[in-house]
PDB file of N, CA and C in Angstrom:
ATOM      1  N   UNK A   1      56.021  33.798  16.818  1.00  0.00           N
ATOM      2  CA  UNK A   1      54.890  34.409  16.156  1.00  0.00           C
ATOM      3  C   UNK A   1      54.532  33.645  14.891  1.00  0.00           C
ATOM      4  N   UNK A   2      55.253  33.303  14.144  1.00  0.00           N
ATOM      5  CA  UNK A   2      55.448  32.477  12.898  1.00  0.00           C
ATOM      6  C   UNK A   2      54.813  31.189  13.083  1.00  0.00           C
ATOM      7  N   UNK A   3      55.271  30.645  13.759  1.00  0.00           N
ATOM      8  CA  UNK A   3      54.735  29.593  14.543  1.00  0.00           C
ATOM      9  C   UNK A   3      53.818  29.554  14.915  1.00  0.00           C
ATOM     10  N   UNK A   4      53.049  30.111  16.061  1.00  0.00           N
ATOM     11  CA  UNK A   4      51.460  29.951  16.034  1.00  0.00           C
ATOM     12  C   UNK A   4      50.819  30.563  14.732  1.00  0.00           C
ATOM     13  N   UNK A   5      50.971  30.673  13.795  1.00  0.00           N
ATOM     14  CA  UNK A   5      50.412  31.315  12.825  1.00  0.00           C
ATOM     15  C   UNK A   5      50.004  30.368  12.035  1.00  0.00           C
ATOM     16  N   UNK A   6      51.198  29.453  11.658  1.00  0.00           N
ATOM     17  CA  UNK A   6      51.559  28.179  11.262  1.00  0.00           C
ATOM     18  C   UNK A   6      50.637  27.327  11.938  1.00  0.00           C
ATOM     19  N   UNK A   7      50.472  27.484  13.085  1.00  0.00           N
ATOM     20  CA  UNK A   7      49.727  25.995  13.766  1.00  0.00           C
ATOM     21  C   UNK A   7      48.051  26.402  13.606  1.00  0.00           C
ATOM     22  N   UNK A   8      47.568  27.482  13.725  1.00  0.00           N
ATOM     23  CA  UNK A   8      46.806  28.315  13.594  1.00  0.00           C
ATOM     24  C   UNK A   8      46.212  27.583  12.573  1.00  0.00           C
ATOM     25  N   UNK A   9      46.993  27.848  10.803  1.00  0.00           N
ATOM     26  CA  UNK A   9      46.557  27.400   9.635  1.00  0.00           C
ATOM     27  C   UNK A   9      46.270  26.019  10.057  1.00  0.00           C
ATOM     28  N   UNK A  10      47.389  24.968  10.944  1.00  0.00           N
ATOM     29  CA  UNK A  10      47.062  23.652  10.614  1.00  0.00           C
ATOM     30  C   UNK A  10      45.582  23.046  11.150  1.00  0.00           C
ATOM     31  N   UNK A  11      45.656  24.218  12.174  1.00  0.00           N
ATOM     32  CA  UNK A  11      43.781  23.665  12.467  1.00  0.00           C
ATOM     33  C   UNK A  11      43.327  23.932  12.095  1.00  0.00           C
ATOM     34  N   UNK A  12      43.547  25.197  11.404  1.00  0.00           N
ATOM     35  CA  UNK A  12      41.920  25.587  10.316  1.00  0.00           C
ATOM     36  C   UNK A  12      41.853  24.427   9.360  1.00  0.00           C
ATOM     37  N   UNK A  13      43.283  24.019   8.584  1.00  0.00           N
ATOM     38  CA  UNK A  13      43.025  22.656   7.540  1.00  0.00           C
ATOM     39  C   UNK A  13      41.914  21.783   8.280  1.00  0.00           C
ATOM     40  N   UNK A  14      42.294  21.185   9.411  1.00  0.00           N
ATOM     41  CA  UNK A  14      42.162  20.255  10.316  1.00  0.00           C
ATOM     42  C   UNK A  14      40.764  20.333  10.107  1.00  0.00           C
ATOM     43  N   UNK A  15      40.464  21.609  10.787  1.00  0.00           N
ATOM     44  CA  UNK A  15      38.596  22.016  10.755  1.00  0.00           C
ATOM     45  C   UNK A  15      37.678  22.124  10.274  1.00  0.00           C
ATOM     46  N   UNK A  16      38.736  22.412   8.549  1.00  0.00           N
ATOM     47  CA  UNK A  16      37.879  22.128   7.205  1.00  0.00           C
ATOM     48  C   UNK A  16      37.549  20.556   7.181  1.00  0.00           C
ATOM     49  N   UNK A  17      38.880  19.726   7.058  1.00  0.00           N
ATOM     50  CA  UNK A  17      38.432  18.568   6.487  1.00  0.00           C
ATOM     51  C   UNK A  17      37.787  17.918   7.412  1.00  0.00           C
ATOM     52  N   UNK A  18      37.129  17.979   8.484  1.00  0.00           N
ATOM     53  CA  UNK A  18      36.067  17.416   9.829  1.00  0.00           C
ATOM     54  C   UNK A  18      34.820  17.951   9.020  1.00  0.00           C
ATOM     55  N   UNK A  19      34.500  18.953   8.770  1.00  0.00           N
ATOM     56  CA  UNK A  19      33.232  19.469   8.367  1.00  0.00           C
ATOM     57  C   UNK A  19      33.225  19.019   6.849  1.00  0.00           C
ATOM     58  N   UNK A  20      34.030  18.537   6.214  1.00  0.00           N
ATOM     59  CA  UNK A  20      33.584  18.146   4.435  1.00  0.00           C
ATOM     60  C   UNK A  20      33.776  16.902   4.818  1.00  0.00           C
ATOM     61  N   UNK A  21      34.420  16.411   5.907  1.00  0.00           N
ATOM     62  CA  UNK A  21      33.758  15.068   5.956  1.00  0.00           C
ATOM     63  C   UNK A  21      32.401  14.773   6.556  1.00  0.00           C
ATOM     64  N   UNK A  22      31.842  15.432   7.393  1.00  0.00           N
ATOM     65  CA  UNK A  22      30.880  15.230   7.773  1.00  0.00           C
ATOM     66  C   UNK A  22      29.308  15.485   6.790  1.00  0.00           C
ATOM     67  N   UNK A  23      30.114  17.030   6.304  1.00  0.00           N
ATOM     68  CA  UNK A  23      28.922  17.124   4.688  1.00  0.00           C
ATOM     69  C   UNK A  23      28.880  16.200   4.366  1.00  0.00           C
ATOM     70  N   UNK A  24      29.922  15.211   4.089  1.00  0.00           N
ATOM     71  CA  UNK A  24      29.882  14.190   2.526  1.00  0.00           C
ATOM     72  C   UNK A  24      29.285  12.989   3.433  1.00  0.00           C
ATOM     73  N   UNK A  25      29.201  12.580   4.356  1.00  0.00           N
ATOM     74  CA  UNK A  25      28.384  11.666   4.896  1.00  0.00           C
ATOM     75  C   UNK A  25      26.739  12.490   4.843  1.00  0.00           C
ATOM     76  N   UNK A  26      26.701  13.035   5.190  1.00  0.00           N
ATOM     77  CA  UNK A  26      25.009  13.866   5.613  1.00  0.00           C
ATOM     78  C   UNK A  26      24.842  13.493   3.703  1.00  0.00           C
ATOM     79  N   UNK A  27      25.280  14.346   3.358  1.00  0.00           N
ATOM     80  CA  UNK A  27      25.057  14.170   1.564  1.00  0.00           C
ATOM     81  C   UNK A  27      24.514  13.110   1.620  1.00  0.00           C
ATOM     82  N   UNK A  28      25.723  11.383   1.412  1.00  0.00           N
ATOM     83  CA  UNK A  28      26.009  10.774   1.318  1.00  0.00           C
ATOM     84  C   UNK A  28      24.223   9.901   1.877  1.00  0.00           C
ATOM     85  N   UNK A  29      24.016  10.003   3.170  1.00  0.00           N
ATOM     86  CA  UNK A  29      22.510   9.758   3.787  1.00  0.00           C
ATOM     87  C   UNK A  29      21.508  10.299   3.530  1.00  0.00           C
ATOM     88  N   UNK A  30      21.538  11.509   2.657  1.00  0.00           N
ATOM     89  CA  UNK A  30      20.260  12.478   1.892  1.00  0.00           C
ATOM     90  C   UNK A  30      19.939  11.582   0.850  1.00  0.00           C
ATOM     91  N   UNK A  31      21.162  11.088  -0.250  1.00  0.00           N
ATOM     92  CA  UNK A  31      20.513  10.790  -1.206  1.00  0.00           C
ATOM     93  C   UNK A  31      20.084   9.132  -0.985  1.00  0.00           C
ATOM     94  N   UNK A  32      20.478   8.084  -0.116  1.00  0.00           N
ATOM     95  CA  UNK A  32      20.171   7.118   0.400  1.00  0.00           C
ATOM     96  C   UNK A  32      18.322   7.340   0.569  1.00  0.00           C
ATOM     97  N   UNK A  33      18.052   8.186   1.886  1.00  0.00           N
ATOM     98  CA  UNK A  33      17.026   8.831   2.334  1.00  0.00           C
ATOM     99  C   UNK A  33      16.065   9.164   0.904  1.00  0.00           C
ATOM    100  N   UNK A  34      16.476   9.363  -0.403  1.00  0.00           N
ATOM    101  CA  UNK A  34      15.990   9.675  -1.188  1.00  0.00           C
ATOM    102  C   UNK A  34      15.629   8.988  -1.988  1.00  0.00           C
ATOM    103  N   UNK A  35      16.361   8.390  -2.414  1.00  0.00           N
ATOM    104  CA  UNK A  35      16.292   7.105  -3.359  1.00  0.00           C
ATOM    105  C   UNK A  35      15.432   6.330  -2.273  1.00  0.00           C
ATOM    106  N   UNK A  36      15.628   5.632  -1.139  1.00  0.00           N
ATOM    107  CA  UNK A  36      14.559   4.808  -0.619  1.00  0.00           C
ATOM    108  C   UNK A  36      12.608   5.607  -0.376  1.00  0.00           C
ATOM    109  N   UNK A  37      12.985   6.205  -0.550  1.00  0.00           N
ATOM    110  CA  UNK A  37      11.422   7.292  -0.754  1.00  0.00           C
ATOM    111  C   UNK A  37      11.118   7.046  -1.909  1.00  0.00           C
ATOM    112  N   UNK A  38      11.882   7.130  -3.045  1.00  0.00           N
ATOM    113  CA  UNK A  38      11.423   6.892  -5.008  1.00  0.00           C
ATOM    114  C   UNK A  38      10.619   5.926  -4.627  1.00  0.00           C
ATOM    115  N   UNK A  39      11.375   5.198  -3.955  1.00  0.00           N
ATOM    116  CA  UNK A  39      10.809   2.996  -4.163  1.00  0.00           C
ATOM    117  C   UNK A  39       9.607   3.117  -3.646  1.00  0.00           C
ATOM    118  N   UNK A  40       9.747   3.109  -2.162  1.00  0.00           N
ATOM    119  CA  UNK A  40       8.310   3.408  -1.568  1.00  0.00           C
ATOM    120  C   UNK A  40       7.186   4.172  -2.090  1.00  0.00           C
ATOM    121  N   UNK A  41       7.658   5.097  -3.298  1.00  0.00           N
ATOM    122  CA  UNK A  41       6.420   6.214  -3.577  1.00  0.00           C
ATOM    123  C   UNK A  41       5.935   5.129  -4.691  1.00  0.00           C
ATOM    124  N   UNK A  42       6.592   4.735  -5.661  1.00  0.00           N
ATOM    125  CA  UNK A  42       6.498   3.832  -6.983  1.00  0.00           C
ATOM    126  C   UNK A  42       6.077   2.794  -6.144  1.00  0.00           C
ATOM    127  N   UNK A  43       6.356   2.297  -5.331  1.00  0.00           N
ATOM    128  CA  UNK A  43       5.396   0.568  -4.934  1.00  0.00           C
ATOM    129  C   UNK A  43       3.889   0.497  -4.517  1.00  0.00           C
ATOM    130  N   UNK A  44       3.849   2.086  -3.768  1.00  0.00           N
ATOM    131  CA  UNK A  44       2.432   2.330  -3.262  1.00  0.00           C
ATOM    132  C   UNK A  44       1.832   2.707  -4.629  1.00  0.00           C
ATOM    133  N   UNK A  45       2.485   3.579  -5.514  1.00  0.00           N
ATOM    134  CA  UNK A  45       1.755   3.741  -6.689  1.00  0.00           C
ATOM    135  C   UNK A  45       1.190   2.559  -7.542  1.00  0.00           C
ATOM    136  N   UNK A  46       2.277   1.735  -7.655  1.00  0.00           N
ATOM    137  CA  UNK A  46       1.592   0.733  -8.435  1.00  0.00           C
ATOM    138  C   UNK A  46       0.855  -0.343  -7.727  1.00  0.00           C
ATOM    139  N   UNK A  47       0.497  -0.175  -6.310  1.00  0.00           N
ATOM    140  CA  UNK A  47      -0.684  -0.828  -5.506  1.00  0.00           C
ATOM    141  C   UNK A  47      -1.906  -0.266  -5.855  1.00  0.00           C
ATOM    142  N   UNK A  48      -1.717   0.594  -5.930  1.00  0.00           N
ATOM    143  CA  UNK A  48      -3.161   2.067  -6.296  1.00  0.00           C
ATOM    144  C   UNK A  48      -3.510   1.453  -7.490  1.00  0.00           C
ATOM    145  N   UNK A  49      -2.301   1.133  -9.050  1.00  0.00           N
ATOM    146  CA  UNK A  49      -2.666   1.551  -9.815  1.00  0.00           C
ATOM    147  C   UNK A  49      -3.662  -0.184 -10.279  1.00  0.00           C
ATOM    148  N   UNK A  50      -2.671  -0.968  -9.485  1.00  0.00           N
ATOM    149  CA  UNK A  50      -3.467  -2.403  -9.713  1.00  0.00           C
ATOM    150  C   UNK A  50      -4.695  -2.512  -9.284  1.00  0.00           C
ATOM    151  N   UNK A  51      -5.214  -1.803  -7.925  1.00  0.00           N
ATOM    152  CA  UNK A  51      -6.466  -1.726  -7.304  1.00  0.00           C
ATOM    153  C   UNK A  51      -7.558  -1.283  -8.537  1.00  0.00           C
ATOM    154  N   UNK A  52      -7.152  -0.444  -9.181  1.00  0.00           N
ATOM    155  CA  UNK A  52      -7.319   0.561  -9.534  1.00  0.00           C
ATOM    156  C   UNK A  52      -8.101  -0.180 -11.301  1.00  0.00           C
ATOM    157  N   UNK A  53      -6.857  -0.697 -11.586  1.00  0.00           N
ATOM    158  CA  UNK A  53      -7.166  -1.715 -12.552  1.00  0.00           C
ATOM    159  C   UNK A  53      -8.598  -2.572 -12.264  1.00  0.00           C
ATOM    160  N   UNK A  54      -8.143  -3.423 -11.636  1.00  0.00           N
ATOM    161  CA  UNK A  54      -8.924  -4.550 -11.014  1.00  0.00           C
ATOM    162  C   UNK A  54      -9.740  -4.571  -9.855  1.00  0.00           C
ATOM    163  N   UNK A  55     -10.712  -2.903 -10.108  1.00  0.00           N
ATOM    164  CA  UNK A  55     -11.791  -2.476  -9.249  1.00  0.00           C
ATOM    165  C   UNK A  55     -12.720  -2.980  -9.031  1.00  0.00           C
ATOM    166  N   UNK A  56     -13.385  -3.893  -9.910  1.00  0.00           N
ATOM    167  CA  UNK A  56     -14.556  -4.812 -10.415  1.00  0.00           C
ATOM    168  C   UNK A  56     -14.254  -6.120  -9.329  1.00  0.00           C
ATOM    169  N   UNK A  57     -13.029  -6.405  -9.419  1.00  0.00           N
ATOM    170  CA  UNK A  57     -12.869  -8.453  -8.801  1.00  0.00           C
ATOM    171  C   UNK A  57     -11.961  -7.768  -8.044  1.00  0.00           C
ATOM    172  N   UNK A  58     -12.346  -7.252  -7.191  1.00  0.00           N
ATOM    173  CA  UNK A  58     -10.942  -6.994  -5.866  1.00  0.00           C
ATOM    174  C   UNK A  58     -12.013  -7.593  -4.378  1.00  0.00           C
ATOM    175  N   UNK A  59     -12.901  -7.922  -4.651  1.00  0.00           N
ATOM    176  CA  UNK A  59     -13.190  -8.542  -3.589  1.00  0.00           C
ATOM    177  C   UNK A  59     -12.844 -10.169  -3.566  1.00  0.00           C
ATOM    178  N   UNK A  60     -12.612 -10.378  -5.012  1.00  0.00           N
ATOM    179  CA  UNK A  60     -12.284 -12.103  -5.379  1.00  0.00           C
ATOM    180  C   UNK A  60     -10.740 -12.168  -4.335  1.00  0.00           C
ATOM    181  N   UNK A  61      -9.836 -11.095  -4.961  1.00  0.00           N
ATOM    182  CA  UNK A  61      -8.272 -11.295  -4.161  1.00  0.00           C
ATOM    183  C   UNK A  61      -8.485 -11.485  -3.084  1.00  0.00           C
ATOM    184  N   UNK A  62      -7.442 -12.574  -2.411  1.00  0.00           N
ATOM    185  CA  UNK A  62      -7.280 -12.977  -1.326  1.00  0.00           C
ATOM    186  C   UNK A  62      -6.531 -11.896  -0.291  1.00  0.00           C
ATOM    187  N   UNK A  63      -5.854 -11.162  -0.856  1.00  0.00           N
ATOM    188  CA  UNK A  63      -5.098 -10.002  -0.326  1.00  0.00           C
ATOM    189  C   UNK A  63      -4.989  -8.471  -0.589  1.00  0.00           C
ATOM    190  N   UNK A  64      -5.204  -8.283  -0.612  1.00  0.00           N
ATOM    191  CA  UNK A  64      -5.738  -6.687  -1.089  1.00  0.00           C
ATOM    192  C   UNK A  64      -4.852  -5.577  -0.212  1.00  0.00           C
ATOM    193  N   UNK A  65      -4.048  -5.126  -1.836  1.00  0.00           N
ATOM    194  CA  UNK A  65      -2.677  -4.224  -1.493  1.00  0.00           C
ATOM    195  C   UNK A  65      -3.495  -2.289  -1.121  1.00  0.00           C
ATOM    196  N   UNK A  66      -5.039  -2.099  -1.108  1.00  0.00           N
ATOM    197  CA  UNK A  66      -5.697  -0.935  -0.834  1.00  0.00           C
ATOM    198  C   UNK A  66      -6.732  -0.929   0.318  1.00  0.00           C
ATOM    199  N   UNK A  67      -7.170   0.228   0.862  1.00  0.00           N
ATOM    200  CA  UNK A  67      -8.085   0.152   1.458  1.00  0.00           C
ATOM    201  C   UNK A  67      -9.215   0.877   0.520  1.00  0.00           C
ATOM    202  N   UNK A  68     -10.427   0.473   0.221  1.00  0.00           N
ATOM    203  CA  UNK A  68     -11.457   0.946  -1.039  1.00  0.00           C
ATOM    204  C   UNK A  68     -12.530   1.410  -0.019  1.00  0.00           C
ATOM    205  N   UNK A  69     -13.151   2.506  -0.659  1.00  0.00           N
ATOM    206  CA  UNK A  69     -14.305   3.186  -0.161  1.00  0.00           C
ATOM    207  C   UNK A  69     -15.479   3.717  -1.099  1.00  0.00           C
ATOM    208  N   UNK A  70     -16.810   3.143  -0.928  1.00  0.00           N
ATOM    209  CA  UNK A  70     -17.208   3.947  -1.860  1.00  0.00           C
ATOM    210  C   UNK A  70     -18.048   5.224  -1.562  1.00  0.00           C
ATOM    211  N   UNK A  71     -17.641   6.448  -2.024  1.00  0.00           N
ATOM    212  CA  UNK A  71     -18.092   7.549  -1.871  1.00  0.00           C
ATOM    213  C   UNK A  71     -19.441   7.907  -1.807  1.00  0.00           C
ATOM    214  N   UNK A  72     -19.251   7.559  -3.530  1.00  0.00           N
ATOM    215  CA  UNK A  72     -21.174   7.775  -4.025  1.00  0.00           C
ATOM    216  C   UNK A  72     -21.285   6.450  -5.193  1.00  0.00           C
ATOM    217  N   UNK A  73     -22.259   6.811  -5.823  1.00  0.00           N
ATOM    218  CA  UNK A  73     -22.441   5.478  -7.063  1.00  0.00           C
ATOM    219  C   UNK A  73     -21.804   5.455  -7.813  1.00  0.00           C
ATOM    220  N   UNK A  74     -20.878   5.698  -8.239  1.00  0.00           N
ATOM    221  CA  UNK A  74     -20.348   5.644  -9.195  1.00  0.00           C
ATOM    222  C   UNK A  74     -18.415   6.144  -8.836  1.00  0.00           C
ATOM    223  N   UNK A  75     -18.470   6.680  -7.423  1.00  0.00           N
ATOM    224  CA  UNK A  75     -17.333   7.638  -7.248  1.00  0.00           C
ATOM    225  C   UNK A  75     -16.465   6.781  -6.090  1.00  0.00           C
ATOM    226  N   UNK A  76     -15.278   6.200  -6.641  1.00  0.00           N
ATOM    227  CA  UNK A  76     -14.544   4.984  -5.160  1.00  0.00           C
ATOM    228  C   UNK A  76     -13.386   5.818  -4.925  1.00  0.00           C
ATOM    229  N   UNK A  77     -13.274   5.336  -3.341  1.00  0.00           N
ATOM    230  CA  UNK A  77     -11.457   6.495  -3.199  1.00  0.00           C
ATOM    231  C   UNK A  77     -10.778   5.291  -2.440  1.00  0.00           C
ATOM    232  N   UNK A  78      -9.844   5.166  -3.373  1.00  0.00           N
ATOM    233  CA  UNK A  78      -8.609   4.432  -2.926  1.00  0.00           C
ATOM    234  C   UNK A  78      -7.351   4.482  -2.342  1.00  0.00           C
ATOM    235  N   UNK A  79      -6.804   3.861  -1.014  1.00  0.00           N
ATOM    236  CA  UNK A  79      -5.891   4.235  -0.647  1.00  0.00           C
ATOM    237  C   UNK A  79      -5.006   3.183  -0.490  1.00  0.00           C
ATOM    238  N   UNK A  80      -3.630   3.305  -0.511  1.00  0.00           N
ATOM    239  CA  UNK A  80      -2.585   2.542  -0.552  1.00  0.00           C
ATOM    240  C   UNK A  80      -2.240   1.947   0.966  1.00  0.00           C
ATOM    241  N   UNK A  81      -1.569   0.656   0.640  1.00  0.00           N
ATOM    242  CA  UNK A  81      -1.359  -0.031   2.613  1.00  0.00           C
ATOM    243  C   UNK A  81       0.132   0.563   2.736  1.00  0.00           C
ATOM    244  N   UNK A  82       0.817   0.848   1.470  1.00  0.00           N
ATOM    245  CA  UNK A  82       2.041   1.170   1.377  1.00  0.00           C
ATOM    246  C   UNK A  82       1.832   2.681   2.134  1.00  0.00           C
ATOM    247  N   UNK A  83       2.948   2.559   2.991  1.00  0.00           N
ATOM    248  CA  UNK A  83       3.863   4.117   2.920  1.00  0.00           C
ATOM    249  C   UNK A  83       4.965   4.721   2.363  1.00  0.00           C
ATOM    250  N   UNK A  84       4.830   5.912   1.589  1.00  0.00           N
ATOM    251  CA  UNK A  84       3.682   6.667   2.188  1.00  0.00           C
ATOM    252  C   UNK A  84       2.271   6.489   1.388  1.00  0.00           C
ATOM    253  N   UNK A  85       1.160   6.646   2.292  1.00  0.00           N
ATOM    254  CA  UNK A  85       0.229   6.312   1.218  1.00  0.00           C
ATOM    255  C   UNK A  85      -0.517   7.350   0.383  1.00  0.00           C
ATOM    256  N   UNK A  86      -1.129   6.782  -0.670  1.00  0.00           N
ATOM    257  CA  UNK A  86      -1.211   7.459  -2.313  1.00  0.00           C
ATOM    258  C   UNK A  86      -2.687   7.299  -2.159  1.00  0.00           C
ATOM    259  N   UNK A  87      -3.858   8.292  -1.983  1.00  0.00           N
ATOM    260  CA  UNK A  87      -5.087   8.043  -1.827  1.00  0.00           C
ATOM    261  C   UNK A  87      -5.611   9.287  -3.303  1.00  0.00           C
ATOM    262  N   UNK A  88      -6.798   8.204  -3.935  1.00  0.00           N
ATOM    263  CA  UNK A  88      -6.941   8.383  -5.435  1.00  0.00           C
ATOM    264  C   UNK A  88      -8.362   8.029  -5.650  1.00  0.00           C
ATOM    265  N   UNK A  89      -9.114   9.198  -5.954  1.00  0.00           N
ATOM    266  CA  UNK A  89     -10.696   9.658  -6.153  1.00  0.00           C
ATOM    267  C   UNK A  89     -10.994   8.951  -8.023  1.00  0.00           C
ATOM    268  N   UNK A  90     -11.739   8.035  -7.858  1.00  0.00           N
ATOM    269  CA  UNK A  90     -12.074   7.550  -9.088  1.00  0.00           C
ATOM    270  C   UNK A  90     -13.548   7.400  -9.664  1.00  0.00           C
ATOM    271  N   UNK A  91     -13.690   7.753 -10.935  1.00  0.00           N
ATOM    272  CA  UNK A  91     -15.064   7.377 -11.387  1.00  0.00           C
ATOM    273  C   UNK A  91     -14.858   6.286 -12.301  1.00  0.00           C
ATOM    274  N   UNK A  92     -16.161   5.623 -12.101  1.00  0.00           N
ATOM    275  CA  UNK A  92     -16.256   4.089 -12.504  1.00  0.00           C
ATOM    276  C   UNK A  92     -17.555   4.062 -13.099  1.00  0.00           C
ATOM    277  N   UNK A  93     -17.071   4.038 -14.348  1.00  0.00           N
ATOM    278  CA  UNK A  93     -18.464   3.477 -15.581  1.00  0.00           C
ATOM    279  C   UNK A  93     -18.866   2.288 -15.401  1.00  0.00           C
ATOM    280  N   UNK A  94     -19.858   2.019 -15.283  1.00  0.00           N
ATOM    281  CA  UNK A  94     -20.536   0.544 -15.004  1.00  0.00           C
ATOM    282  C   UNK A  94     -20.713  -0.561 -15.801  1.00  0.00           C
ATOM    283  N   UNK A  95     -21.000   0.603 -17.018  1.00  0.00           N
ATOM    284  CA  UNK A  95     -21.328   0.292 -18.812  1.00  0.00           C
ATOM    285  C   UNK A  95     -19.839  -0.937 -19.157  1.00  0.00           C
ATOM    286  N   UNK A  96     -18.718  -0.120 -19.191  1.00  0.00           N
ATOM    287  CA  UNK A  96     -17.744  -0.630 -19.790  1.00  0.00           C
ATOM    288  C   UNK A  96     -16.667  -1.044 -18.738  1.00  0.00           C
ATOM    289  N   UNK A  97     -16.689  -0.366 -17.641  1.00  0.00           N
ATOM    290  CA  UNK A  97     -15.877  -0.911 -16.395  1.00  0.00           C
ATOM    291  C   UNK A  97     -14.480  -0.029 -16.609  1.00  0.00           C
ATOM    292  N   UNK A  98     -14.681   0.780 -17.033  1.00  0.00           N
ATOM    293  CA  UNK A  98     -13.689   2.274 -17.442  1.00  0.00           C
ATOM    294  C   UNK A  98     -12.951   2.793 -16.047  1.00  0.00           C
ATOM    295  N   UNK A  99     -12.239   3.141 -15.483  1.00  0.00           N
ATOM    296  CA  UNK A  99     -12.014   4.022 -14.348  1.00  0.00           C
ATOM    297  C   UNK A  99     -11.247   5.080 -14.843  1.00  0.00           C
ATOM    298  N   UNK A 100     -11.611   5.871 -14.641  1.00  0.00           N
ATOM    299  CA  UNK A 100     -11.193   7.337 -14.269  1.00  0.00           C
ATOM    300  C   UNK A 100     -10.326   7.803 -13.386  1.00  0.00           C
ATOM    301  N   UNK A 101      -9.394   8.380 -13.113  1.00  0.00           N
ATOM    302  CA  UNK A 101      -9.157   8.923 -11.987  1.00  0.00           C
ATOM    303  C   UNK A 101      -9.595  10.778 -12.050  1.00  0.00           C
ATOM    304  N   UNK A 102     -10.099  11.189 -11.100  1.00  0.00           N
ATOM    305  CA  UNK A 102     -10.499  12.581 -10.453  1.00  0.00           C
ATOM    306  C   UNK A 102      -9.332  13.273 -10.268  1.00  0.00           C
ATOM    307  N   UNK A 103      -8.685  12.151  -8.942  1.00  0.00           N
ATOM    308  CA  UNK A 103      -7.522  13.412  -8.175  1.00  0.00           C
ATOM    309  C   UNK A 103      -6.776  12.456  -7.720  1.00  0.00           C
ATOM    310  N   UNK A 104      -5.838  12.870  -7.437  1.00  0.00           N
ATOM    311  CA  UNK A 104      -4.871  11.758  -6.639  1.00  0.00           C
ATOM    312  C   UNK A 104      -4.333  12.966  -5.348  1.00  0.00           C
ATOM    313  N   UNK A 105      -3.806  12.283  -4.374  1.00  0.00           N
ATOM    314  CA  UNK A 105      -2.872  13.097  -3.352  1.00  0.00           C
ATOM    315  C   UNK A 105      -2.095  12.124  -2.284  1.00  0.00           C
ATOM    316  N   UNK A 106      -1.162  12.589  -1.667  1.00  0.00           N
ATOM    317  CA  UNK A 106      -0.404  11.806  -1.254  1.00  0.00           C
ATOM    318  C   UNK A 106      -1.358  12.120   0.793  1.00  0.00           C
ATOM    319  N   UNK A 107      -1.189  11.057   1.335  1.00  0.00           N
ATOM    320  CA  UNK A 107      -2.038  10.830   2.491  1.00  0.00           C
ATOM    321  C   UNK A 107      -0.862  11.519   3.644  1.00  0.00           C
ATOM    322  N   UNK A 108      -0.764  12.310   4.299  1.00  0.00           N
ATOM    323  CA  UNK A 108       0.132  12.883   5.705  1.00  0.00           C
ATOM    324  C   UNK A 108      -0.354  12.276   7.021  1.00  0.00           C
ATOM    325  N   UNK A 109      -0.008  11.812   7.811  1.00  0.00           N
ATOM    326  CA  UNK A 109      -0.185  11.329   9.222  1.00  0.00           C
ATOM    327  C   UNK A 109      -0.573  12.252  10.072  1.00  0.00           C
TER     328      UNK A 109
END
């Protein structure tokens, strides 16, 4: 009786440390999974934000990190080639070459 009681406990140990090892990997791939999302969100951002900059001579670049649209006269919406992409409603003074941003939102598939 003692004995299976005993062996009993040793699998429950057993059963714990299978499942906190397996948490600590899943963990372990959440924050991986996470941190590589920061990068991607910050690289598309600062594609936006260069477009964004350099709204005036982005037809001069040979490569062009956005896709640009213009709305109305004065109103361009920009979207990122990066994923995920960062699409960003801007007004553009003509006078001084000012941009604005309206709204920003992140683009879903």
């Amino acid at each position: 009786m003692i004995l299976a009681w005993v062996i009993s406990l040793l699998l429950l140990c057993a059963s714990l440390v299978i499942h906190l090892e397996r948490l600590t990997a899943l963990r372990m791939i959440e924050l991986k999974t996470i941190e590589m999302a920061q990068k991607n969100f910050i690289a598309a951002e600062k594609a936006v934000l260069d477009c964004e900059k350099n709204l005036a001579t982005l037809s001069v670049l040979s490569e062009n990190p956005c896709f640009i649209q213009a709305i109305s006269k004065d109103i361009w919406l920009i979207t990122s080639k990066h994923k995920p992409a960062i699409q960003v409603q801007l007004a553009l003074d003509e006078k001084s070459g000012v941009t604005t941003r309206l709204n920003w939102r992140q683009v879903f598939e």
